[in-house]
ModelCIF file with pLDDT and N, C-alpha, C, O atoms, coordinates in Angstrom:
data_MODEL
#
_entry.id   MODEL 
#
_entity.id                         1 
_entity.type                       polymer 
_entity.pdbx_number_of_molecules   1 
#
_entity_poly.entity_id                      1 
_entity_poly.type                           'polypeptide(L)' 
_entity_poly.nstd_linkage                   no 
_entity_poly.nstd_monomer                   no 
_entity_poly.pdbx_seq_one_letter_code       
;(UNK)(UNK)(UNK)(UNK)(UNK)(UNK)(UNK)(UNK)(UNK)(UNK)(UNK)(UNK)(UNK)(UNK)(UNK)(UNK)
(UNK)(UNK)(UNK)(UNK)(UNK)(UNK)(UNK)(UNK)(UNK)(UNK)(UNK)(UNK)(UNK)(UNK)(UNK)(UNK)
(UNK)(UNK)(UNK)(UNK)(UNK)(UNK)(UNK)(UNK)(UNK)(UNK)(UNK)(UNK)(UNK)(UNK)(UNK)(UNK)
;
_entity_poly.pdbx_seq_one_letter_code_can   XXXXXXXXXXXXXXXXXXXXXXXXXXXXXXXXXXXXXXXXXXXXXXXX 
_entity_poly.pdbx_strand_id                 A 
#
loop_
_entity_poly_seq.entity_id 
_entity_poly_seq.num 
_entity_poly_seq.mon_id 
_entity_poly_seq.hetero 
1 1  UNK n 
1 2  UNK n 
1 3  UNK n 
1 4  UNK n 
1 5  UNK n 
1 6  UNK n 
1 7  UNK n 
1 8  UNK n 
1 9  UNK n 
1 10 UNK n 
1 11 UNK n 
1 12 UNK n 
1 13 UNK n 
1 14 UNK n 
1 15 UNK n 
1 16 UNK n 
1 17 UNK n 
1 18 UNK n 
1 19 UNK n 
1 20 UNK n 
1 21 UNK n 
1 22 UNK n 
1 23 UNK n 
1 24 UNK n 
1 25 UNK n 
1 26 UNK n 
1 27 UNK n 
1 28 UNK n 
1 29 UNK n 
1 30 UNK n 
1 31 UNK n 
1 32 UNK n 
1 33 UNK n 
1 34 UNK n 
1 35 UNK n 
1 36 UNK n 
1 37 UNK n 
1 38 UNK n 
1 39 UNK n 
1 40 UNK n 
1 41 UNK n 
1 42 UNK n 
1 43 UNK n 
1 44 UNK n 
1 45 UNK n 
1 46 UNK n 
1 47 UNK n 
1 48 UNK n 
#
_struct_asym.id          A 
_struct_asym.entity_id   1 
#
loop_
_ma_qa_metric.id 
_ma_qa_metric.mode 
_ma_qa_metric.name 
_ma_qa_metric.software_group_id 
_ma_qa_metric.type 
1 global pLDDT . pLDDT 
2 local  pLDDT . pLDDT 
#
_ma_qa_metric_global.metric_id      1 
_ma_qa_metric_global.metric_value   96.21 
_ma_qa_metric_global.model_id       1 
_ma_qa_metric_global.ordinal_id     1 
#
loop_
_ma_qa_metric_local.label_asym_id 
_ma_qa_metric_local.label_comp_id 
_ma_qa_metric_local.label_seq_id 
_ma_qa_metric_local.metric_id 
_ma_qa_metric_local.metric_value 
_ma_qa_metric_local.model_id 
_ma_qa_metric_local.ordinal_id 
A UNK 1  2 98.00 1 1  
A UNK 2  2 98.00 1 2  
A UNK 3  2 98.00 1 3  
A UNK 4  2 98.00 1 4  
A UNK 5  2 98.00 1 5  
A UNK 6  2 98.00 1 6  
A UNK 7  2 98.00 1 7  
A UNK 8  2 98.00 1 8  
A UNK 9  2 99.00 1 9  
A UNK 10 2 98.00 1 10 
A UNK 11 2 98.00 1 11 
A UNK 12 2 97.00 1 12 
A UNK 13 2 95.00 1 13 
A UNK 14 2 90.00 1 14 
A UNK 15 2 89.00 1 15 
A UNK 16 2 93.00 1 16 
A UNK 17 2 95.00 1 17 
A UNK 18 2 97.00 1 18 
A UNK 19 2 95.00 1 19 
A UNK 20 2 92.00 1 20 
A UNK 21 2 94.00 1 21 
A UNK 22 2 96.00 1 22 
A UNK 23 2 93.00 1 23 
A UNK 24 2 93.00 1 24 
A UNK 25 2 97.00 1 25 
A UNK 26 2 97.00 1 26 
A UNK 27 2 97.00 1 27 
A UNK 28 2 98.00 1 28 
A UNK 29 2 98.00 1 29 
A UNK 30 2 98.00 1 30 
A UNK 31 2 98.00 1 31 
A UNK 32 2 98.00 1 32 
A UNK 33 2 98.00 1 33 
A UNK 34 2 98.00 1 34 
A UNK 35 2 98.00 1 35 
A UNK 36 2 98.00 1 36 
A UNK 37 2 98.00 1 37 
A UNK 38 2 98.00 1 38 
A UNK 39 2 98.00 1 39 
A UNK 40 2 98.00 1 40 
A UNK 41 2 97.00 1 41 
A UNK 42 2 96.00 1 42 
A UNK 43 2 96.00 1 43 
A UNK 44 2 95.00 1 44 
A UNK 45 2 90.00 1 45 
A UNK 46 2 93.00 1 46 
A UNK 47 2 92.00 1 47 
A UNK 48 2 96.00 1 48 
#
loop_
_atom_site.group_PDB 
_atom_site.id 
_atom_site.type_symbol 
_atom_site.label_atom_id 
_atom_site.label_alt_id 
_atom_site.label_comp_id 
_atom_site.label_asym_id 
_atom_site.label_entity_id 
_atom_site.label_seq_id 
_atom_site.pdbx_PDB_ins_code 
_atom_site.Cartn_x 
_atom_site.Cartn_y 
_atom_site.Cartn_z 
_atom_site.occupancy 
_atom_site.B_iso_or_equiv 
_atom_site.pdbx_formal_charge 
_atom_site.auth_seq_id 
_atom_site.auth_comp_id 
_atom_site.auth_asym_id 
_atom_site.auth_atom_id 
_atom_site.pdbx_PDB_model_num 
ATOM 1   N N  . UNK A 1 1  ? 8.053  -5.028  -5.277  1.00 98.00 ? 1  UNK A N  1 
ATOM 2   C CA . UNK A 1 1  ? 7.139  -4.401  -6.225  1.00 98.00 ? 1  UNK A CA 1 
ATOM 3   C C  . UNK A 1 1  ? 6.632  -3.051  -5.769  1.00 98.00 ? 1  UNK A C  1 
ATOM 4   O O  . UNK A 1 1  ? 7.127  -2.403  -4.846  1.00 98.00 ? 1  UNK A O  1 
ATOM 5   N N  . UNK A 1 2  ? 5.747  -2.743  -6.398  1.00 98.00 ? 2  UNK A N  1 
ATOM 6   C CA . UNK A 1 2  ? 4.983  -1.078  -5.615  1.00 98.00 ? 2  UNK A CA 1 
ATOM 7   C C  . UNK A 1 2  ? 4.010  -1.800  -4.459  1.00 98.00 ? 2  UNK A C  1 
ATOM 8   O O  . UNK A 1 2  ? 3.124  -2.651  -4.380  1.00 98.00 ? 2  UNK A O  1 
ATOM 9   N N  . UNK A 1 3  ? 4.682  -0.996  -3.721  1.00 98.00 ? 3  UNK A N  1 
ATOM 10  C CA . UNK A 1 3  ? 4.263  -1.034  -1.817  1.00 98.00 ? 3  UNK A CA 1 
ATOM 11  C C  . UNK A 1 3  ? 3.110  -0.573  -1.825  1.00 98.00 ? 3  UNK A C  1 
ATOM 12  O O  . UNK A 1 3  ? 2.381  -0.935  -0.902  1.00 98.00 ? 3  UNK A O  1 
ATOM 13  N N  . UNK A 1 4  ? 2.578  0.329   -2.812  1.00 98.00 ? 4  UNK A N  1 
ATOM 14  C CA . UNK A 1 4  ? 1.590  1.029   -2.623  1.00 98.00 ? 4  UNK A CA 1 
ATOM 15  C C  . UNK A 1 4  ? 0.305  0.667   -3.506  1.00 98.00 ? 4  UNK A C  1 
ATOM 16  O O  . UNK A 1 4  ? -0.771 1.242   -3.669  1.00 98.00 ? 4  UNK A O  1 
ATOM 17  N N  . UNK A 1 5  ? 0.704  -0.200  -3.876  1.00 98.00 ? 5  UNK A N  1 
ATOM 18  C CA . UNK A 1 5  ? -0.606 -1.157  -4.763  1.00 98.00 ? 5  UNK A CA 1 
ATOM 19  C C  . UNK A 1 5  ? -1.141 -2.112  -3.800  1.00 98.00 ? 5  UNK A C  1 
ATOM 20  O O  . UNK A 1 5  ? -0.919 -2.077  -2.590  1.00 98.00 ? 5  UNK A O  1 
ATOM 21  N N  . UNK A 1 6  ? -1.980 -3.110  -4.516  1.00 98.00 ? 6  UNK A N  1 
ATOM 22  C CA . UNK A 1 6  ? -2.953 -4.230  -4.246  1.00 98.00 ? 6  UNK A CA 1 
ATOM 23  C C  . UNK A 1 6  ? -1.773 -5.088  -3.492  1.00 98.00 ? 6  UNK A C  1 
ATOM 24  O O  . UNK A 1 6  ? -0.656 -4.965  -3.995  1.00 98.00 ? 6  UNK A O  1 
ATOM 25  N N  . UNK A 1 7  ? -1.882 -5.912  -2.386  1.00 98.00 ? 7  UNK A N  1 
ATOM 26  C CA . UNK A 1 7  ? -1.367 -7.396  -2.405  1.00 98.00 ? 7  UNK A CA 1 
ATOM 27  C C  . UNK A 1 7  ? -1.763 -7.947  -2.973  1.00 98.00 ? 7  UNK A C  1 
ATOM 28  O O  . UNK A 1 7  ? -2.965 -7.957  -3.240  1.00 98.00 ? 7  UNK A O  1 
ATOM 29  N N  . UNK A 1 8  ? -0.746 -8.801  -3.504  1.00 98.00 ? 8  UNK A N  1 
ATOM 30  C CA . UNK A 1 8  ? -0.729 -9.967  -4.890  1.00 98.00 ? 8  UNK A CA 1 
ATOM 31  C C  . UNK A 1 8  ? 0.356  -10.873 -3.995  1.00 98.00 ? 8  UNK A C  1 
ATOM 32  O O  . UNK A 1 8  ? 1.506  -10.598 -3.655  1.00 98.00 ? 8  UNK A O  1 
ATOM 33  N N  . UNK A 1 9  ? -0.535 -12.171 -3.722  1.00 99.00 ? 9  UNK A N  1 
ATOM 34  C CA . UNK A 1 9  ? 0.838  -13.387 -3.309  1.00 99.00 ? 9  UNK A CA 1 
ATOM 35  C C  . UNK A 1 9  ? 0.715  -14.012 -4.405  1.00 99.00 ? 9  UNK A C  1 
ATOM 36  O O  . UNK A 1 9  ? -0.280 -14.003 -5.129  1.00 99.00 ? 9  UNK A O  1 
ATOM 37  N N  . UNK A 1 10 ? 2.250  -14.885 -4.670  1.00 98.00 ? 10 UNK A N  1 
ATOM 38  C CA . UNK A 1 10 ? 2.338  -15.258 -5.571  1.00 98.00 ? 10 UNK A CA 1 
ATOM 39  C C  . UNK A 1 10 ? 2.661  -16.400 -5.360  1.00 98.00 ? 10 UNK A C  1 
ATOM 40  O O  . UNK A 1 10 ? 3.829  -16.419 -4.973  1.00 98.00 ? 10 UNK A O  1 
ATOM 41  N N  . UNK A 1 11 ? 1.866  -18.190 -5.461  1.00 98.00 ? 11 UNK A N  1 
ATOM 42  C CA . UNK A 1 11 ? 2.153  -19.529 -5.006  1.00 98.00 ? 11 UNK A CA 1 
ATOM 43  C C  . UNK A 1 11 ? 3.002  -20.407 -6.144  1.00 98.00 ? 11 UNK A C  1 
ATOM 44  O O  . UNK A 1 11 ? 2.330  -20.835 -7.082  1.00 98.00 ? 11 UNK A O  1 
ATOM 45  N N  . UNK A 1 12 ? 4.062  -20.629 -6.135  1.00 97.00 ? 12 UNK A N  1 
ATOM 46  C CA . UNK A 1 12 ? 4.691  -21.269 -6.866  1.00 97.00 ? 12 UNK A CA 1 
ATOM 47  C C  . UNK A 1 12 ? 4.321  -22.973 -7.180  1.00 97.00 ? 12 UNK A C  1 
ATOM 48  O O  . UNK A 1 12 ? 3.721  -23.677 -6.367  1.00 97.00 ? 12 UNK A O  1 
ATOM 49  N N  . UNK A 1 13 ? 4.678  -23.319 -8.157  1.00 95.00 ? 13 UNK A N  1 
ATOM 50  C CA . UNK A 1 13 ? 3.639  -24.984 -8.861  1.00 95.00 ? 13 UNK A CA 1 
ATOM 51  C C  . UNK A 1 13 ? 5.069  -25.715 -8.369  1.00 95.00 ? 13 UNK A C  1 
ATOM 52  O O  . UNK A 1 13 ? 6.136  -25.258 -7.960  1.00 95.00 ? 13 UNK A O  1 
ATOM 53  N N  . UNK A 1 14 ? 4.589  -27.021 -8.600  1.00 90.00 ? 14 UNK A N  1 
ATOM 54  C CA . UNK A 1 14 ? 5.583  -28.264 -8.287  1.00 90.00 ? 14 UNK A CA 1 
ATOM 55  C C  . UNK A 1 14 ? 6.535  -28.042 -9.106  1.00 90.00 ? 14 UNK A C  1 
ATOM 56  O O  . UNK A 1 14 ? 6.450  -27.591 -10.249 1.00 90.00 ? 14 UNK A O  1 
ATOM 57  N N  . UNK A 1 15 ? 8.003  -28.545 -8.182  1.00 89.00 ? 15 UNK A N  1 
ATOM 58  C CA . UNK A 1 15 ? 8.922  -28.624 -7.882  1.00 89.00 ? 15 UNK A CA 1 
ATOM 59  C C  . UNK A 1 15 ? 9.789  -26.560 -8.350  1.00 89.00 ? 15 UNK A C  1 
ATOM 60  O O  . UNK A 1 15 ? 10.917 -26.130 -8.589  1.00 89.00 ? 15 UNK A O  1 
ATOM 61  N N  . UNK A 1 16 ? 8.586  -26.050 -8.253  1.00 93.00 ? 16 UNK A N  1 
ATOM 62  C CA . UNK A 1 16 ? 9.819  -24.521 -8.414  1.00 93.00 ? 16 UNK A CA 1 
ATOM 63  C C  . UNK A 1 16 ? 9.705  -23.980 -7.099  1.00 93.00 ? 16 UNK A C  1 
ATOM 64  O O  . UNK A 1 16 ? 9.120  -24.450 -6.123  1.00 93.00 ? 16 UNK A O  1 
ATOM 65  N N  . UNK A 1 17 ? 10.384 -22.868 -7.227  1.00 95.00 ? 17 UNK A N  1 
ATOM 66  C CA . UNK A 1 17 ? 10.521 -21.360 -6.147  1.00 95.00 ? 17 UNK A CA 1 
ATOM 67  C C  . UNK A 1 17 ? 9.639  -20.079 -7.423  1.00 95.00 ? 17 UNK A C  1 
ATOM 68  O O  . UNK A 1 17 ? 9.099  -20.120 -8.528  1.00 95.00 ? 17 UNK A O  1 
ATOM 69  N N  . UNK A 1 18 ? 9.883  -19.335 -6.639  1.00 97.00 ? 18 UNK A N  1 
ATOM 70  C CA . UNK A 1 18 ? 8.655  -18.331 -7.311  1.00 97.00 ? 18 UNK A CA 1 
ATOM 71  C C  . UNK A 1 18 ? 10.191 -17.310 -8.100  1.00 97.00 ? 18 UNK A C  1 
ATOM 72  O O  . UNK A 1 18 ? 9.974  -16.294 -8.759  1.00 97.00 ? 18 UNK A O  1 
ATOM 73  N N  . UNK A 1 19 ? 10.841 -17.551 -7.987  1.00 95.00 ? 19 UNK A N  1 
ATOM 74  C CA . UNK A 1 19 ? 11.944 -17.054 -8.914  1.00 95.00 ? 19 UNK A CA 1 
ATOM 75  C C  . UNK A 1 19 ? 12.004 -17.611 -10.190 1.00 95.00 ? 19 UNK A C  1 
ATOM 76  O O  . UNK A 1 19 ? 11.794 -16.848 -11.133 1.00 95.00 ? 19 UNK A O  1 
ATOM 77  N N  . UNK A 1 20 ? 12.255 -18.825 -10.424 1.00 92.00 ? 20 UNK A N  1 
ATOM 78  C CA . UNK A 1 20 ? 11.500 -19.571 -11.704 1.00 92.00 ? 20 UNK A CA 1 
ATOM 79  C C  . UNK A 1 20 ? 10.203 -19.401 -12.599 1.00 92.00 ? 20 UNK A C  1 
ATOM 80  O O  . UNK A 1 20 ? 10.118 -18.850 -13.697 1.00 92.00 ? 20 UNK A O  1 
ATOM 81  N N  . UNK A 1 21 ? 9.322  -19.949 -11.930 1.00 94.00 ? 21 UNK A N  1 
ATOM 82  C CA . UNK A 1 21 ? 7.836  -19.895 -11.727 1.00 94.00 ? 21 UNK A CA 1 
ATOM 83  C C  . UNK A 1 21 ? 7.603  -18.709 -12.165 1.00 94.00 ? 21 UNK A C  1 
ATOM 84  O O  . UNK A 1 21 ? 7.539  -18.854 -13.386 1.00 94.00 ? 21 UNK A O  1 
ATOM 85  N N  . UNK A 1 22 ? 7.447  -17.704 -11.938 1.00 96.00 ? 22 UNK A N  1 
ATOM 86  C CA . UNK A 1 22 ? 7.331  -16.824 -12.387 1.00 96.00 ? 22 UNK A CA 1 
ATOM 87  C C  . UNK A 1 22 ? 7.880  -15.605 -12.514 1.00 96.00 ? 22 UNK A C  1 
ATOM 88  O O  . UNK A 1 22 ? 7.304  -14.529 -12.352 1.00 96.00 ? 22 UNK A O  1 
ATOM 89  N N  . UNK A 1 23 ? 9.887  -15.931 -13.036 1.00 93.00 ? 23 UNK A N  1 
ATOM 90  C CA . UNK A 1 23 ? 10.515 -15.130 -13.512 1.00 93.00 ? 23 UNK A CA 1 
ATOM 91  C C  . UNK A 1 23 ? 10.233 -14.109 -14.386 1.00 93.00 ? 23 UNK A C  1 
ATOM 92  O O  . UNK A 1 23 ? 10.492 -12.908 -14.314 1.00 93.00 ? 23 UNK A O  1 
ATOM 93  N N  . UNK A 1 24 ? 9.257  -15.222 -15.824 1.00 93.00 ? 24 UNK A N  1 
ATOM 94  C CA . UNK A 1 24 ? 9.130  -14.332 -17.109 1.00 93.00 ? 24 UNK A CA 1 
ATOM 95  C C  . UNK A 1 24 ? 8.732  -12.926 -16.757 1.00 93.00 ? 24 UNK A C  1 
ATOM 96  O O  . UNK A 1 24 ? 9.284  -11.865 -17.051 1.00 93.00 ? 24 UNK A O  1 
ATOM 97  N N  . UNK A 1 25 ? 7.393  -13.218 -15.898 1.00 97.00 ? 25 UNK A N  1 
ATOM 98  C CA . UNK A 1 25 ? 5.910  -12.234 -15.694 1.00 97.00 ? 25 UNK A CA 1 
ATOM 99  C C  . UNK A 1 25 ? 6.537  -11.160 -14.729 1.00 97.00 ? 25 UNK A C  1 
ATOM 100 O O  . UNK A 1 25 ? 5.971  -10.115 -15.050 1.00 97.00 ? 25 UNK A O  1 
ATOM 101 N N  . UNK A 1 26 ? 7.282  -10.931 -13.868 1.00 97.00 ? 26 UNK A N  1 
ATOM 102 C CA . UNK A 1 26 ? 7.668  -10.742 -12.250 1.00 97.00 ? 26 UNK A CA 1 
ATOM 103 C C  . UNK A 1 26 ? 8.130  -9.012  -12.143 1.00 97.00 ? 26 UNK A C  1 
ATOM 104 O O  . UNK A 1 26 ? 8.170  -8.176  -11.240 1.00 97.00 ? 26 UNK A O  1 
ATOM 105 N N  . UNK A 1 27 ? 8.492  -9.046  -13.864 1.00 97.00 ? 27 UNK A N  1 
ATOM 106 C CA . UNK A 1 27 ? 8.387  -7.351  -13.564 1.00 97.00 ? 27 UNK A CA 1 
ATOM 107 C C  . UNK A 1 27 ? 7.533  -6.987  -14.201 1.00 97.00 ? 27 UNK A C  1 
ATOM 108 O O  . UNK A 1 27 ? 8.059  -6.028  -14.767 1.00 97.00 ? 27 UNK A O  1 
ATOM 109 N N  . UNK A 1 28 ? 6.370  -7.050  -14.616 1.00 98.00 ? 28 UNK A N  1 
ATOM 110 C CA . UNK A 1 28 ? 5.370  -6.398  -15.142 1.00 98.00 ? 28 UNK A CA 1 
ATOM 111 C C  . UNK A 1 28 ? 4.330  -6.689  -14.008 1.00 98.00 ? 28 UNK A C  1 
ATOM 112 O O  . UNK A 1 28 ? 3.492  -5.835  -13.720 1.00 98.00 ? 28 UNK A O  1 
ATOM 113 N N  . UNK A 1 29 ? 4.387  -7.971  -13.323 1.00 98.00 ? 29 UNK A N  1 
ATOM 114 C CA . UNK A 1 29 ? 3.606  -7.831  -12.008 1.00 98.00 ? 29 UNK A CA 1 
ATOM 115 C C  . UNK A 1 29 ? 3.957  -7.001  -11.150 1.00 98.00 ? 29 UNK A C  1 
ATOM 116 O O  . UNK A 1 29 ? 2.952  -6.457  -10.692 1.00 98.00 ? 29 UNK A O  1 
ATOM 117 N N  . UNK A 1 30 ? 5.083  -6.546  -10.599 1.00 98.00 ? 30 UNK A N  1 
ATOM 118 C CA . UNK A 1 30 ? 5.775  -5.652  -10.048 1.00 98.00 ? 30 UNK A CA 1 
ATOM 119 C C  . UNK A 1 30 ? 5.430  -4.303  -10.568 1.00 98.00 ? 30 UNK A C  1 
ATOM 120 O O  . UNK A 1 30 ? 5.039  -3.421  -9.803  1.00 98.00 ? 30 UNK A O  1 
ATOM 121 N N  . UNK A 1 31 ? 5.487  -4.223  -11.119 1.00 98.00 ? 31 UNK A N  1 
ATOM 122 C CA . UNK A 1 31 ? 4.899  -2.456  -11.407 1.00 98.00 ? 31 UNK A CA 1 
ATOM 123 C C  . UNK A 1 31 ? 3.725  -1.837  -10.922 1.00 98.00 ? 31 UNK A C  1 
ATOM 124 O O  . UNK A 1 31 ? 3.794  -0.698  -10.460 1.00 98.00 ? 31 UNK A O  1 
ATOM 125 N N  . UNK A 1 32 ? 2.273  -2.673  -10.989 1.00 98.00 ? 32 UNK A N  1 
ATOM 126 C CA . UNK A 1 32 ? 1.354  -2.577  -10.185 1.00 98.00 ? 32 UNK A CA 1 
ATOM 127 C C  . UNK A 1 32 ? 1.006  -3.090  -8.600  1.00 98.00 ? 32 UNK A C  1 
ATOM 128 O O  . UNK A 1 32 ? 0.497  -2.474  -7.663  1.00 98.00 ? 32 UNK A O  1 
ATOM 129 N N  . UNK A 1 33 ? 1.458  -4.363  -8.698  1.00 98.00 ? 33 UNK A N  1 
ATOM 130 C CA . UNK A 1 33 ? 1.398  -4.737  -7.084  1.00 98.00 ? 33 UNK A CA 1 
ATOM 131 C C  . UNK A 1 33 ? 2.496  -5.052  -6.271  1.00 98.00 ? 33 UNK A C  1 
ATOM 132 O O  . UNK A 1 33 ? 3.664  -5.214  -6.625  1.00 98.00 ? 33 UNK A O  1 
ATOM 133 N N  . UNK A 1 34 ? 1.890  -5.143  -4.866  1.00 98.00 ? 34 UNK A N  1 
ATOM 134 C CA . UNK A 1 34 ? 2.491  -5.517  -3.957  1.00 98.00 ? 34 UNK A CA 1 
ATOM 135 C C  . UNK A 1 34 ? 2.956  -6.657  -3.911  1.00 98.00 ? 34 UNK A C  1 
ATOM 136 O O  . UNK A 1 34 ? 2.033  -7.265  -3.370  1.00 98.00 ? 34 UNK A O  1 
ATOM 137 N N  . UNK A 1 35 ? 3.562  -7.216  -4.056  1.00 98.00 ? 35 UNK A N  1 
ATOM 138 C CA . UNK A 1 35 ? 4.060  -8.809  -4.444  1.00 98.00 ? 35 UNK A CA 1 
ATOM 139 C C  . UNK A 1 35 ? 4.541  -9.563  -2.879  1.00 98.00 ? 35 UNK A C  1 
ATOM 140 O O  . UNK A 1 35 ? 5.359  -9.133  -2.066  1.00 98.00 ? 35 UNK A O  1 
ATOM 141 N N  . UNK A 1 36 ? 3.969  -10.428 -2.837  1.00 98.00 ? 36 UNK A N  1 
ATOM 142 C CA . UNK A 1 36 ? 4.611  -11.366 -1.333  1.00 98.00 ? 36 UNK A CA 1 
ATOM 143 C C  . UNK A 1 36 ? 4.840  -12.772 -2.256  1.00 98.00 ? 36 UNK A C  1 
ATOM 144 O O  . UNK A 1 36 ? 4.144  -13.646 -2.773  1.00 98.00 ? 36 UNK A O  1 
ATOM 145 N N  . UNK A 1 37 ? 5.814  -12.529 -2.167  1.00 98.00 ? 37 UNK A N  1 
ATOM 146 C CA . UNK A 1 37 ? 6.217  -13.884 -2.926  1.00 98.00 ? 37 UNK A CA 1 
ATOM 147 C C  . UNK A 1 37 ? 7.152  -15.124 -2.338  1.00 98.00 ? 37 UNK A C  1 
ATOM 148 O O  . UNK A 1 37 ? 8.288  -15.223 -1.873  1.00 98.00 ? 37 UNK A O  1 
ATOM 149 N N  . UNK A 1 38 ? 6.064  -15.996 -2.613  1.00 98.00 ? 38 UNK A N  1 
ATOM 150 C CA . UNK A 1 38 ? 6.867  -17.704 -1.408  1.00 98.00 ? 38 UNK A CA 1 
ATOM 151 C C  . UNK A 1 38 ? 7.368  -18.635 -1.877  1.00 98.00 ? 38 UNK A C  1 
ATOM 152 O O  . UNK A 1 38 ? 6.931  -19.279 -2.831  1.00 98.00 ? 38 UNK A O  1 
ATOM 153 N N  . UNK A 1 39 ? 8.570  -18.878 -1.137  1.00 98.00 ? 39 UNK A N  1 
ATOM 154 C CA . UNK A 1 39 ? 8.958  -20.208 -1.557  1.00 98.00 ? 39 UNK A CA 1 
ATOM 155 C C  . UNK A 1 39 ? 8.779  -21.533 -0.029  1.00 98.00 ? 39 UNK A C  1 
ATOM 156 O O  . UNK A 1 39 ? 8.839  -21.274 1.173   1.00 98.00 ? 39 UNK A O  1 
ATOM 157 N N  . UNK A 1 40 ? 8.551  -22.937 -0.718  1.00 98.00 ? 40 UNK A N  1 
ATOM 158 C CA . UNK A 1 40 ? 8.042  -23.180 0.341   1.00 98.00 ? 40 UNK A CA 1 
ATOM 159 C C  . UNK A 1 40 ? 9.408  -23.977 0.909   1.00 98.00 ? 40 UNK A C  1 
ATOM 160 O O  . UNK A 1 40 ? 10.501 -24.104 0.357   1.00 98.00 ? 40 UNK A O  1 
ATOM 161 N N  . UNK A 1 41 ? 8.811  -24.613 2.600   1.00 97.00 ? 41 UNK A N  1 
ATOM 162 C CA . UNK A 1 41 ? 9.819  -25.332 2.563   1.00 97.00 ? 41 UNK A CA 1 
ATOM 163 C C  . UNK A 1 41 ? 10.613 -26.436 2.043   1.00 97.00 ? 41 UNK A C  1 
ATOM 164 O O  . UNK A 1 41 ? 9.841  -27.394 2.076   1.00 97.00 ? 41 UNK A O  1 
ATOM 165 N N  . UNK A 1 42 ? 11.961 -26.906 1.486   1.00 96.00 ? 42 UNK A N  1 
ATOM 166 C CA . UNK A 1 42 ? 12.414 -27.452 0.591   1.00 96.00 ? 42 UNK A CA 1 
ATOM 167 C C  . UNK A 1 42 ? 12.295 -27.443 -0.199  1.00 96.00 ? 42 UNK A C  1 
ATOM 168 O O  . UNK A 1 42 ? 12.442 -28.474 -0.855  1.00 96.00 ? 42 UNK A O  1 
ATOM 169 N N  . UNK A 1 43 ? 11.816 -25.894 -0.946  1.00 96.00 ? 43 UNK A N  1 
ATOM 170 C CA . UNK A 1 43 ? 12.446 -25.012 -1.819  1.00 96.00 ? 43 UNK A CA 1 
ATOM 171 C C  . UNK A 1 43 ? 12.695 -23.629 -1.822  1.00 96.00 ? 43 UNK A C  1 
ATOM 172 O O  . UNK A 1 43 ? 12.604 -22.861 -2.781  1.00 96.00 ? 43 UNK A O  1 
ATOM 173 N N  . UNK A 1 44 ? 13.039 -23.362 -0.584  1.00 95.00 ? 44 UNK A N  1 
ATOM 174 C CA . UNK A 1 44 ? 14.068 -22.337 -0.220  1.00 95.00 ? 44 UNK A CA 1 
ATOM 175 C C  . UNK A 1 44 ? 15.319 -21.801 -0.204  1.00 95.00 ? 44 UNK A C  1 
ATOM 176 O O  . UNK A 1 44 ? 15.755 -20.665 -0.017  1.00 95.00 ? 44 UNK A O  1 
ATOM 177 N N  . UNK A 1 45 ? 15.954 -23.197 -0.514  1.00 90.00 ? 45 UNK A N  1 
ATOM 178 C CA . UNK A 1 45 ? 17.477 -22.764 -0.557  1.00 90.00 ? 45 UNK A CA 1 
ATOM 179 C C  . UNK A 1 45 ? 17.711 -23.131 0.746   1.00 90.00 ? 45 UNK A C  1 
ATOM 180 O O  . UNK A 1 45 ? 18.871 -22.913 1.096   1.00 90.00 ? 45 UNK A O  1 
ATOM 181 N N  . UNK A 1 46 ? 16.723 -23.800 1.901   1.00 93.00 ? 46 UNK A N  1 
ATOM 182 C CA . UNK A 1 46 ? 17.268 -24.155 2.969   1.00 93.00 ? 46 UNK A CA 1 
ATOM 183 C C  . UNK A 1 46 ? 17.656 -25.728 2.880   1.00 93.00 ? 46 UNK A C  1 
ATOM 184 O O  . UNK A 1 46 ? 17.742 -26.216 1.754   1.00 93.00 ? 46 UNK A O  1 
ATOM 185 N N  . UNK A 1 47 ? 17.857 -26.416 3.839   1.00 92.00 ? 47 UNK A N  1 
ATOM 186 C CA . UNK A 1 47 ? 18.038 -27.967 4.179   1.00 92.00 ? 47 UNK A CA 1 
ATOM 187 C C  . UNK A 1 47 ? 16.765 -28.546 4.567   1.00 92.00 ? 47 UNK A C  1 
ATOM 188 O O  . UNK A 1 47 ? 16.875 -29.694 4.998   1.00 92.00 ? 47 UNK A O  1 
ATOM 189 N N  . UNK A 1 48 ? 15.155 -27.899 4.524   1.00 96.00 ? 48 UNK A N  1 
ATOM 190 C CA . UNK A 1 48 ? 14.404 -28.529 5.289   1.00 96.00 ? 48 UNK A CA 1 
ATOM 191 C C  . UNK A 1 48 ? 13.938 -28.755 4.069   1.00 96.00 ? 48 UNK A C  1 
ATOM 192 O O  . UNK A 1 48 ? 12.949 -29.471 3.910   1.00 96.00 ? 48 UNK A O  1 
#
């Protein structure tokens, strides 16, 4: 997002990743903030 805005984390709800979760919204949040956006473990795309 813009580096140079506010941090904004973004916590994803049961059973998503923050790619889902908040696909719709993600470029209009992006335009103003800094976005740190998490996925947690065993829903990463890892094995844990």
């Amino acid at each position: 997002g813009n580096m140079a805005g506010k941090t904004l984390m973004l916590l994803p709800g049961t059973c998503c990743d923050w790619q889902t979760n908040f696909g719709t919204v993600i470029s209009e949040l992006a335009e103003k903030y800094h976005l740190i956006c998490v996925n947690y473990d065993g829903f990463d795309g890892s094995d844990d």
